[in-house]
C-alpha atoms as a PDB file:
ATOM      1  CA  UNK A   1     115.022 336.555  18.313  1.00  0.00           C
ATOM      2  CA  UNK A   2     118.339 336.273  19.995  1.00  0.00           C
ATOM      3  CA  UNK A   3     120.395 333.294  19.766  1.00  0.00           C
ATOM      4  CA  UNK A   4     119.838 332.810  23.217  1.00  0.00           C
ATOM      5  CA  UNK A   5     116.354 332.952  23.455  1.00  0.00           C
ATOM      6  CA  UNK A   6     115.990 330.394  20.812  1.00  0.00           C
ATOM      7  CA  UNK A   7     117.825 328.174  23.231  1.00  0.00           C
ATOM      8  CA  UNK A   8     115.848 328.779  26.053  1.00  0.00           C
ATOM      9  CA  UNK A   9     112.697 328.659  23.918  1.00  0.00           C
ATOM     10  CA  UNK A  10     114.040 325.389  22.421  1.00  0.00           C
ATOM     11  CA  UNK A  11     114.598 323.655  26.106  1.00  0.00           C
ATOM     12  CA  UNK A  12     111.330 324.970  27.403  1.00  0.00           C
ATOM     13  CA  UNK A  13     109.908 323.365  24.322  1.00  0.00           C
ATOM     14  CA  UNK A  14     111.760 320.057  25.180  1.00  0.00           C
ATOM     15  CA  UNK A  15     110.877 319.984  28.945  1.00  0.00           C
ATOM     16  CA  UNK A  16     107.215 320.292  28.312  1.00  0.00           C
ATOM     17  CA  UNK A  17     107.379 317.610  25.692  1.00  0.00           C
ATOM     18  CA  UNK A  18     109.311 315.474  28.879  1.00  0.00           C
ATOM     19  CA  UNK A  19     106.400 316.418  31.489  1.00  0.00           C
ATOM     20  CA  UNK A  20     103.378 315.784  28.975  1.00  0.00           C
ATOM     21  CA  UNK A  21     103.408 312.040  29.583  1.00  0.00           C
ATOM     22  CA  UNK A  22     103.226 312.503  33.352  1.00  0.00           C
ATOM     23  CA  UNK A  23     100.861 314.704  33.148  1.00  0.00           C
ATOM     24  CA  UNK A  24      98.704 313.146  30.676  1.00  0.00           C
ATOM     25  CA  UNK A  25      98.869 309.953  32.876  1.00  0.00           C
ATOM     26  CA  UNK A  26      97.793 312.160  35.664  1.00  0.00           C
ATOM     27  CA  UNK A  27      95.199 313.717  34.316  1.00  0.00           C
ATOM     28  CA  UNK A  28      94.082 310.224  33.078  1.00  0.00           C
ATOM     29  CA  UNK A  29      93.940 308.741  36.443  1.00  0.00           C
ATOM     30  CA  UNK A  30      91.957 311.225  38.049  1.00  0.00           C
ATOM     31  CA  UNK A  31      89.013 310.925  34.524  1.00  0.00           C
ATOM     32  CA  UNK A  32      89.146 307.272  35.501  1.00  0.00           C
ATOM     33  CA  UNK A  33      88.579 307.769  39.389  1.00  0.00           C
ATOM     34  CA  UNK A  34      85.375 310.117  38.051  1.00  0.00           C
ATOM     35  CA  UNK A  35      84.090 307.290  36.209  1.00  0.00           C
ATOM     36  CA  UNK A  36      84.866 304.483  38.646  1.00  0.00           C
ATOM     37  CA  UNK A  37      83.069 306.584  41.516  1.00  0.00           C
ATOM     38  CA  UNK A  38      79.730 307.108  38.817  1.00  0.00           C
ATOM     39  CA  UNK A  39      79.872 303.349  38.023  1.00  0.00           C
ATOM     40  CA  UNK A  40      80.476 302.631  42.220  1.00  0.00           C
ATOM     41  CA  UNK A  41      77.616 304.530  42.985  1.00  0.00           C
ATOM     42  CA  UNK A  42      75.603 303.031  40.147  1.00  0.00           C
ATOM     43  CA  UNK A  43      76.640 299.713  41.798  1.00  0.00           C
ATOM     44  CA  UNK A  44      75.219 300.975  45.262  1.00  0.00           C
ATOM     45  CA  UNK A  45      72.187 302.495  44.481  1.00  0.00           C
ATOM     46  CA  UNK A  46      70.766 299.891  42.055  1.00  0.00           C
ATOM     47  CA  UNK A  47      72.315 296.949  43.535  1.00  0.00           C
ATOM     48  CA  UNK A  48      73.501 297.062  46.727  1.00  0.00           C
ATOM     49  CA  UNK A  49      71.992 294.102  47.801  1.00  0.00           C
ATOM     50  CA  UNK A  50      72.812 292.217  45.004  1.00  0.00           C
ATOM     51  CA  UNK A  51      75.276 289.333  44.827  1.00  0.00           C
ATOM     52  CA  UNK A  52      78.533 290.074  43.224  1.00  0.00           C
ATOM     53  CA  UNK A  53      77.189 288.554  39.868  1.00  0.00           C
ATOM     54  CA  UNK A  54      74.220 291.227  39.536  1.00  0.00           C
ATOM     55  CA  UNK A  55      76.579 293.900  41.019  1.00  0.00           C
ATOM     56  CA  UNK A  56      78.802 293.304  37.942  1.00  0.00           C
ATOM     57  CA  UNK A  57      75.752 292.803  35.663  1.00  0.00           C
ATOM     58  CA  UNK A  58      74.526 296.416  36.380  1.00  0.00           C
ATOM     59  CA  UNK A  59      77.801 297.923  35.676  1.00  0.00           C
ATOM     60  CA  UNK A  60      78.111 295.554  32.453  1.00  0.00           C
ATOM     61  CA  UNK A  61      75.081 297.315  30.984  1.00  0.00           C
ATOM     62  CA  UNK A  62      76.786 301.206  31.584  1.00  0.00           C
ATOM     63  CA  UNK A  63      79.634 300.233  29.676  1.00  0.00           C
ATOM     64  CA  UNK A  64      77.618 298.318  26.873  1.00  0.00           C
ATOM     65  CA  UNK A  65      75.453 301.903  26.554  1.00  0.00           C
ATOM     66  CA  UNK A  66      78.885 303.331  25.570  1.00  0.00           C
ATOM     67  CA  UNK A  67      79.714 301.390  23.209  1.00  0.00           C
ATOM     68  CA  UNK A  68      76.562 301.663  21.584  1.00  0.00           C
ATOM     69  CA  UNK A  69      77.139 305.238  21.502  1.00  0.00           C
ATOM     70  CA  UNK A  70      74.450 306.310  24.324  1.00  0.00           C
ATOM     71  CA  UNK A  71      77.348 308.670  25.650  1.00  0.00           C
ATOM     72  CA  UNK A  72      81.011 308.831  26.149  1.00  0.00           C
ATOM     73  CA  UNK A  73      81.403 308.008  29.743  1.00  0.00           C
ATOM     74  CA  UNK A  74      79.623 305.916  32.480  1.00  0.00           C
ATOM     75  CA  UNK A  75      79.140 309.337  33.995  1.00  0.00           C
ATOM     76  CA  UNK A  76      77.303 310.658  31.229  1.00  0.00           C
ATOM     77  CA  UNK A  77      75.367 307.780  30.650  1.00  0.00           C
ATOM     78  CA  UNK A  78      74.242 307.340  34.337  1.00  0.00           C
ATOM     79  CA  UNK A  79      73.197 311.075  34.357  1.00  0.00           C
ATOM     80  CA  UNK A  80      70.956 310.546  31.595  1.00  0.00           C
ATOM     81  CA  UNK A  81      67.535 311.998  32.028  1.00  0.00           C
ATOM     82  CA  UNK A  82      65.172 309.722  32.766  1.00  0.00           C
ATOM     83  CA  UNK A  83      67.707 306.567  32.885  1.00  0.00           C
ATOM     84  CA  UNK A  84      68.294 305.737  36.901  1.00  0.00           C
ATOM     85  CA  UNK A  85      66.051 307.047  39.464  1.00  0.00           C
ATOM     86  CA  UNK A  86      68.515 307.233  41.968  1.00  0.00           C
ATOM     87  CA  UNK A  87      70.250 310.476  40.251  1.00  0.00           C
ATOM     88  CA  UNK A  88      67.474 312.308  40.196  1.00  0.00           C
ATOM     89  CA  UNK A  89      66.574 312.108  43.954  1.00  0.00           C
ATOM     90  CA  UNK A  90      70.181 313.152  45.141  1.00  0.00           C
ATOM     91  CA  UNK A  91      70.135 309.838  47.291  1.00  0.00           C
ATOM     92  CA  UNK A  92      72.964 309.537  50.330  1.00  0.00           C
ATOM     93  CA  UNK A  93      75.197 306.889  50.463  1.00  0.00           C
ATOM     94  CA  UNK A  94      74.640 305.487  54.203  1.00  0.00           C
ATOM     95  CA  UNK A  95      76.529 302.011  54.070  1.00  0.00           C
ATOM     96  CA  UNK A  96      80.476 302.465  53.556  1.00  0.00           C
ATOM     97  CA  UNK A  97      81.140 299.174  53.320  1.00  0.00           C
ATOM     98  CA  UNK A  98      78.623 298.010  51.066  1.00  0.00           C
ATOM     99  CA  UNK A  99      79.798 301.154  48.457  1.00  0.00           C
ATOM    100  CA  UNK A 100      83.630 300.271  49.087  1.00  0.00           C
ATOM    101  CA  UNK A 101      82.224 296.490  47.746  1.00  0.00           C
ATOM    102  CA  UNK A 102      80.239 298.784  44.824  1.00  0.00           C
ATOM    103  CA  UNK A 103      83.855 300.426  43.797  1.00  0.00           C
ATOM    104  CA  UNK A 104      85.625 297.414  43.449  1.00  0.00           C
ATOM    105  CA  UNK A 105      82.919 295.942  41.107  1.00  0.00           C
ATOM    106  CA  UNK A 106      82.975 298.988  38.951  1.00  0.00           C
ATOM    107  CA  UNK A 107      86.817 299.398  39.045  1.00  0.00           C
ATOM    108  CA  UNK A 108      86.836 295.616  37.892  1.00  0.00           C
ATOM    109  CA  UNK A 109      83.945 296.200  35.354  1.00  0.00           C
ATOM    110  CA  UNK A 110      85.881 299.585  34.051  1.00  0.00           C
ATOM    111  CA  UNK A 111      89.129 298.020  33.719  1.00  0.00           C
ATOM    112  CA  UNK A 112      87.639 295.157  31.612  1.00  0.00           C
ATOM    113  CA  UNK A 113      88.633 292.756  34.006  1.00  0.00           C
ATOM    114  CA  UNK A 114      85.615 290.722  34.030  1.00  0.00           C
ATOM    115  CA  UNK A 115      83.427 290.347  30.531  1.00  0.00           C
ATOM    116  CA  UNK A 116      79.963 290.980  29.829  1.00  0.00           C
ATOM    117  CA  UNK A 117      77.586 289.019  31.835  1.00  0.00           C
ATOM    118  CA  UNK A 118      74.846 290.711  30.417  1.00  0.00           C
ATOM    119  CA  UNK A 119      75.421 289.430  26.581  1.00  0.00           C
ATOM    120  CA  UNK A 120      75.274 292.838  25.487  1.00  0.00           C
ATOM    121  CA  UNK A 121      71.943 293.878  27.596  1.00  0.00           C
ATOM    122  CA  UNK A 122      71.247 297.979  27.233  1.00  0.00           C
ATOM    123  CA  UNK A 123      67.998 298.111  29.946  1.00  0.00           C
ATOM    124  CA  UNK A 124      67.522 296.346  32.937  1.00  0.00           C
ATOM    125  CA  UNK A 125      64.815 296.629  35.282  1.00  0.00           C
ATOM    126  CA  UNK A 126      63.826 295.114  38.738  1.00  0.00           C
ATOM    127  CA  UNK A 127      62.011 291.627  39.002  1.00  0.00           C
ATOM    128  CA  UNK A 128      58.783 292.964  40.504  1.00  0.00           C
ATOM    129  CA  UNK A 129      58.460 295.901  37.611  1.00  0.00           C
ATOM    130  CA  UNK A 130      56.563 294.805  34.366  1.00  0.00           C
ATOM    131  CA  UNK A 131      57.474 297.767  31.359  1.00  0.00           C
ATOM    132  CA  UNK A 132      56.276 295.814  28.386  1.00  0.00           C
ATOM    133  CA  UNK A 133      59.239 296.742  26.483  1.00  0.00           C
ATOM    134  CA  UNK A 134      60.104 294.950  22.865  1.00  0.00           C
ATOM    135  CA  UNK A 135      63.455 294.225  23.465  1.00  0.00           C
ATOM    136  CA  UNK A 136      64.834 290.961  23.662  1.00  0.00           C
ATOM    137  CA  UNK A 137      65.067 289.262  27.294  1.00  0.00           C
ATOM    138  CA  UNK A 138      68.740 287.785  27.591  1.00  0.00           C
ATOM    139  CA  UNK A 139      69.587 287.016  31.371  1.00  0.00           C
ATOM    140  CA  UNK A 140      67.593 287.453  34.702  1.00  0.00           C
ATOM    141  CA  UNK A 141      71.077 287.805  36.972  1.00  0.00           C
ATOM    142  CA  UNK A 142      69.802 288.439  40.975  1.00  0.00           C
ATOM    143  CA  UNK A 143      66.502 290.726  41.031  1.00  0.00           C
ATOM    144  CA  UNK A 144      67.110 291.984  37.756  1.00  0.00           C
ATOM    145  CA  UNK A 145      65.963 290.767  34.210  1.00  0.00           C
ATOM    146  CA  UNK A 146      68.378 292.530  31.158  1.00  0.00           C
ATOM    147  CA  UNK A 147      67.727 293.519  27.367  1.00  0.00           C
ATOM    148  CA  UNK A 148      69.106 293.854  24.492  1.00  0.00           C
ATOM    149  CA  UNK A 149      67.764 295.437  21.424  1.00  0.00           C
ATOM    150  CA  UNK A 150      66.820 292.521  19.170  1.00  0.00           C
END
């Protein structure tokens, strides 16, 4: 290799080690967005009509499936078979507003800007649905009643 090329290869070597973080950072923004727009619609189709307090509550339990190791992201763990309805019907999002509200709740719940509500709760289910499930009851928060594994 010429002594020139090593030069060149050398300063293409060092501009791509100046770009990485930038990039990186960018790429990292938009995998955040992804998950933020899983967790908003999360928000919107199993409590929309929630107060703010269940909205966050719903999102709390996403994040506490990760970091019991149900999967990686809140994408993957709201695409779960069998795990929200809502995913499997390929609902529509028909009130703007009310999944603009949804995004801010999971952007807040995401960033760890609010804590868990939940106490740890993995399963959730409506107030008027009766599963019989063994898990431990820890919070009814708006029209929802929460679980953790005991």
């Amino acid at each position: 290799m010429s002594y020139l090329n090593k030069i060149f290869k050398a300063l293409a070597t060092l501009a791509l080690l100046t770009l990485t973080p930038q990039v990186m950072a960018q790429t990292t923004a938009r995998q955040d967005q992804a998950q933020i727009e899983c967790l908003a619609q999360n928000v919107y189709f199993e409590a929309r009509g929630e107060p703010l307090k269940g909205q966050i509550a719903v999102s709390n339990v996403v994040m506490n499936r990760i970091t019991y190791g149900f999967a990686k992201t809140p994408c993957e763990v709201i695409r779960q078979r069998n795990q929200f309805s809502w995913v499997h019907h390929h609902s529509k999002i028909a009130d703007r507003d009310l999944y603009e509200r949804g995004k801010q709740v999971a952007r807040t719940v995401y960033y760890s800007q609010v804590g868990d509500i939940t106490h740890g709760a993995l399963y959730y289910h409506a107030l008027y649905v009766n599963p019989h499930w063994k898990y431990t009851r820890v919070a009814a928060i708006g029209h929802h009643i929460f679980y953790k594994i005991a």
